[in-house]
N, C-alpha and C. Protein backbone atom coordinates (compact mmCIF):
# COMPACT_ATOMS: atom_id res chain seq x y z
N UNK A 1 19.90 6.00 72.90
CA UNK A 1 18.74 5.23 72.51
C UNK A 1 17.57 6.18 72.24
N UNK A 2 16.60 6.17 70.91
CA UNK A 2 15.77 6.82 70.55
C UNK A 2 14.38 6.37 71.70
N UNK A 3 13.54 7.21 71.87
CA UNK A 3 12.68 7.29 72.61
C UNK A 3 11.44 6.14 71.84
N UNK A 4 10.26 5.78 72.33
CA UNK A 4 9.75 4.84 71.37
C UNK A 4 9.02 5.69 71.08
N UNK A 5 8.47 6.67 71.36
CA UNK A 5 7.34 7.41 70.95
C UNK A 5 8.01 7.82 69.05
N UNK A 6 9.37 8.75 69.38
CA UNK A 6 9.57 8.96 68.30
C UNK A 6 9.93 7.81 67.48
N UNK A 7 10.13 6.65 67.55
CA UNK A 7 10.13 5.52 66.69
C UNK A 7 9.05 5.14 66.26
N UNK A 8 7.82 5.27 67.11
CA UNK A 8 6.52 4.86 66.58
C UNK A 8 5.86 5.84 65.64
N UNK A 9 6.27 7.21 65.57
CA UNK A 9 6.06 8.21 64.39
C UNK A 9 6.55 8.21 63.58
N UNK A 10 7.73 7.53 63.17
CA UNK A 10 8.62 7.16 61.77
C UNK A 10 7.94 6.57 61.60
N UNK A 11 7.63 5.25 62.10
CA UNK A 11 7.17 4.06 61.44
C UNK A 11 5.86 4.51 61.02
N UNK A 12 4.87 4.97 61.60
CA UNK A 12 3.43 5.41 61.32
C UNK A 12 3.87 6.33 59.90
N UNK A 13 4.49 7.58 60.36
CA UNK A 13 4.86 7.66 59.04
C UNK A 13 5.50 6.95 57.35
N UNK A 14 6.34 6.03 57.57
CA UNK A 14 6.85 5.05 57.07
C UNK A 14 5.55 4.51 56.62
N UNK A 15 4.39 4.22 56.52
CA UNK A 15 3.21 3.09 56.67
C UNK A 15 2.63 3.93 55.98
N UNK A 16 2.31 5.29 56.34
CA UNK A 16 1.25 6.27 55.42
C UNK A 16 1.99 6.41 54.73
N UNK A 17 3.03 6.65 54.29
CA UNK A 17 3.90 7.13 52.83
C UNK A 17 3.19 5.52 51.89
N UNK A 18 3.53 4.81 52.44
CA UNK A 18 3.41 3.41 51.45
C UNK A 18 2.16 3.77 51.06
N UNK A 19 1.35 3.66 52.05
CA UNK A 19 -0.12 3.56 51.66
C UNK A 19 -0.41 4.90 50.80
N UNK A 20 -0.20 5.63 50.60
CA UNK A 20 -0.40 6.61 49.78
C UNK A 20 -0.07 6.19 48.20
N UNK A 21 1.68 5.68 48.10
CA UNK A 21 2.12 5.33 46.93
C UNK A 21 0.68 3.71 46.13
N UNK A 22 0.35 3.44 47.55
CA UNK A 22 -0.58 2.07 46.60
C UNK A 22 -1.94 2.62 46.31
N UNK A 23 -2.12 3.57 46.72
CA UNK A 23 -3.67 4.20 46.56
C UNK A 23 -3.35 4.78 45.14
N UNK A 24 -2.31 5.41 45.04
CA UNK A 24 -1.77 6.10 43.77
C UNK A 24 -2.20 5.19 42.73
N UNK A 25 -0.95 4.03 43.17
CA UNK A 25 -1.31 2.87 42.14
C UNK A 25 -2.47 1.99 41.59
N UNK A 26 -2.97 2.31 42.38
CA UNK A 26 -4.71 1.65 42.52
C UNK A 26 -5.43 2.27 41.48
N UNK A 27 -5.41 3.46 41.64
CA UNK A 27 -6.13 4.55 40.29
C UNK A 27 -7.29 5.26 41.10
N UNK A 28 -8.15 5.88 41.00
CA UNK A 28 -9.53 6.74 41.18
C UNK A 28 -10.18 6.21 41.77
N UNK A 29 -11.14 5.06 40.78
CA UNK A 29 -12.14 4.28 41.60
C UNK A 29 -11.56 3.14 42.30
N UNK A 30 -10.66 2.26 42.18
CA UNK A 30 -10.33 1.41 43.39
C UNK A 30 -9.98 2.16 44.53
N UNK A 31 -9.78 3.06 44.25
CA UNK A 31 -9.48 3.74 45.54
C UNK A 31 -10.55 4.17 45.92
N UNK A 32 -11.02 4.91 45.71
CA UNK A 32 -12.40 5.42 46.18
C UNK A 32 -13.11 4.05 46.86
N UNK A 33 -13.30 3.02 46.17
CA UNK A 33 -13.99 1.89 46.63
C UNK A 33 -13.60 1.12 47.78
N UNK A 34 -12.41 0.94 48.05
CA UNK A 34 -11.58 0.78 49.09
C UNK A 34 -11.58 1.59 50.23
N UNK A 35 -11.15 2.86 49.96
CA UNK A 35 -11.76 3.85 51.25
C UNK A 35 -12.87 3.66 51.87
N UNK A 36 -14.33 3.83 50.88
CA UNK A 36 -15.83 3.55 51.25
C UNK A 36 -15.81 2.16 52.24
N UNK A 37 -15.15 1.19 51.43
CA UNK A 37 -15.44 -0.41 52.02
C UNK A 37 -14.94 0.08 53.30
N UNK A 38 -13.78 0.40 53.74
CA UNK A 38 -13.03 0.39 55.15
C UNK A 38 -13.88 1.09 56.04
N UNK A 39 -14.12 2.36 55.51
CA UNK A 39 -15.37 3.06 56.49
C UNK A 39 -16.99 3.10 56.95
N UNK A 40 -16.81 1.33 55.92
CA UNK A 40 -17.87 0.84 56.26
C UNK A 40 -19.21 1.06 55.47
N UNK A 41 -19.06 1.49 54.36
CA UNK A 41 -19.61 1.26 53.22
C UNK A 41 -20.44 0.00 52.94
N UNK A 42 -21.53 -0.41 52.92
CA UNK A 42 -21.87 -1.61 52.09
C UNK A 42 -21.58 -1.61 50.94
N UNK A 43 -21.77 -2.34 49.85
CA UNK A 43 -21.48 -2.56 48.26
C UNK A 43 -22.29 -2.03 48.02
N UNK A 44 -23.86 -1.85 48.54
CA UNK A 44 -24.77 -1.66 47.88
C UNK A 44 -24.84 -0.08 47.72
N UNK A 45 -24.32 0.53 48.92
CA UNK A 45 -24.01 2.19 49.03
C UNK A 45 -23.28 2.58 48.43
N UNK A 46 -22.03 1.76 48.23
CA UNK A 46 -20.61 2.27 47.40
C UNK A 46 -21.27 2.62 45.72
N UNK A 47 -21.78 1.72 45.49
CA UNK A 47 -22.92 0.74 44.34
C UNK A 47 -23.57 2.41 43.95
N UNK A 48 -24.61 2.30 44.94
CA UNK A 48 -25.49 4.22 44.62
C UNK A 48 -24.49 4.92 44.57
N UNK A 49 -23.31 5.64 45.41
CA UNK A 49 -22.72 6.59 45.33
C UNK A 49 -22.14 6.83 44.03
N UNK A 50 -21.38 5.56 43.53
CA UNK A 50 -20.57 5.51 42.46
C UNK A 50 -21.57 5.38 40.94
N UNK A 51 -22.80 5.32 41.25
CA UNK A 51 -23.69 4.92 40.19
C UNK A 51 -23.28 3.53 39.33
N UNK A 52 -22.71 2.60 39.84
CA UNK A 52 -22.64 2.04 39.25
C UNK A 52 -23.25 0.31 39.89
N UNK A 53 -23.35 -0.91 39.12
CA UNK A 53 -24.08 -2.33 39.73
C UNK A 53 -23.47 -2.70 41.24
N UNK A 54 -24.18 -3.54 41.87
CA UNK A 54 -23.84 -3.84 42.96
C UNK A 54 -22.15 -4.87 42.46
N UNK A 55 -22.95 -5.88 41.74
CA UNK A 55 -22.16 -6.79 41.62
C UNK A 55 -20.26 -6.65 40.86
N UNK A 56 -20.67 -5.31 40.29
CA UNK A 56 -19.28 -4.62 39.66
C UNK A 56 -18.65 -4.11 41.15
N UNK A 57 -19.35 -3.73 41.90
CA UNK A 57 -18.49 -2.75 42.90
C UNK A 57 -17.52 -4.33 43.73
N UNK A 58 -18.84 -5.38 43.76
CA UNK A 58 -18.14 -6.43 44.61
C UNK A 58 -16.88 -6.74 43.86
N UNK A 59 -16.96 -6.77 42.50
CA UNK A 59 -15.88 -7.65 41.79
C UNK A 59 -14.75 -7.01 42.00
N UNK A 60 -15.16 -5.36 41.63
CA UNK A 60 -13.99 -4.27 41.71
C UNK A 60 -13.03 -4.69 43.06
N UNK A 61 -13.88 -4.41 44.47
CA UNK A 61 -13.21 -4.82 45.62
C UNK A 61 -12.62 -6.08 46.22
N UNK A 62 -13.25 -7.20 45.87
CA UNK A 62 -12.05 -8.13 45.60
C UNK A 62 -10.50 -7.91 44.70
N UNK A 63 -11.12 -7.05 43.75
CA UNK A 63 -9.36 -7.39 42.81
C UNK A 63 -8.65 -6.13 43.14
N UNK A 64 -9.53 -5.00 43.97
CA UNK A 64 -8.24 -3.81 44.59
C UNK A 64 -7.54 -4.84 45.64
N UNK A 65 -8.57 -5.67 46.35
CA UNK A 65 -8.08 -6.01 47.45
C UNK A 65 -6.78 -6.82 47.61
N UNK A 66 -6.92 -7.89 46.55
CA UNK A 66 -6.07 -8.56 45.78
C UNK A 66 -4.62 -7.78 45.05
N UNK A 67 -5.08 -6.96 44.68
CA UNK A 67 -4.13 -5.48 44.03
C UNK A 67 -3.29 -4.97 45.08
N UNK A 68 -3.55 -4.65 46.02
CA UNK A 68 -2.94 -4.02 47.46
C UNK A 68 -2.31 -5.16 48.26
N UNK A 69 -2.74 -5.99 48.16
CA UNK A 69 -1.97 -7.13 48.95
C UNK A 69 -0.87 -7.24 48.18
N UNK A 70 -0.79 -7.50 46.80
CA UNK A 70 0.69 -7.70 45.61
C UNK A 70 1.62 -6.34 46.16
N UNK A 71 0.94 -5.07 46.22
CA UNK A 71 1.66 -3.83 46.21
C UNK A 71 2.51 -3.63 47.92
N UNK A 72 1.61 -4.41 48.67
CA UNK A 72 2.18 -4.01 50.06
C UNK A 72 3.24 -5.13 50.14
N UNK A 73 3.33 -6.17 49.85
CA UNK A 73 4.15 -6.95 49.69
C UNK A 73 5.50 -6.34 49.19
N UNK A 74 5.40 -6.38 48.16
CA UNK A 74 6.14 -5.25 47.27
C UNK A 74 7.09 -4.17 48.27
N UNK A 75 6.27 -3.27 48.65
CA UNK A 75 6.80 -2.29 49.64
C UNK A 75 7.62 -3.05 50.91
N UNK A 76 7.17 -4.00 51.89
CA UNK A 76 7.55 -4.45 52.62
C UNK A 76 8.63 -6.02 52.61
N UNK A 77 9.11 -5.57 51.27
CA UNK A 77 10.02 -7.14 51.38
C UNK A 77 11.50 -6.33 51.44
């Protein structure tokens, strides 16, 4: 019987491989925008950093968000 520790490092690994392949898929700025949001980014900061409208960054992050949910699905069926 495998130890759980080393089962819980496949799997962690297993999880970052995916997540890597959907960031891929995502492209540049959804990704970028996604990262920012998670680490706690407001829109309005993501918004300055990226130079671009508040209301584009919101729209953007709804449809990565939407985008990553289709892709993790995907990975995990």
């Amino acid at each position: 019987m495998k130890p759980i520790t080393n089962s819980l490092s496949e799997r962690a690994q297993l999880r970052f491989q995916i997540l890597e392949k959907i960031f891929k898929q995502l492209g540049d700025e959804q990704s970028r925008i996604m990262l920012m949001h998670y680490r706690g980014y407001s829109p309005r900061d993501i918004a300055k950093a990226l130079n671009i409208s508040e209301p584009i960054v919101k729209n953007k992050l709804n449809a990565t968000k939407q985008e990553a949910r289709k892709l993790i699905q995907k990975y995990y069926q």
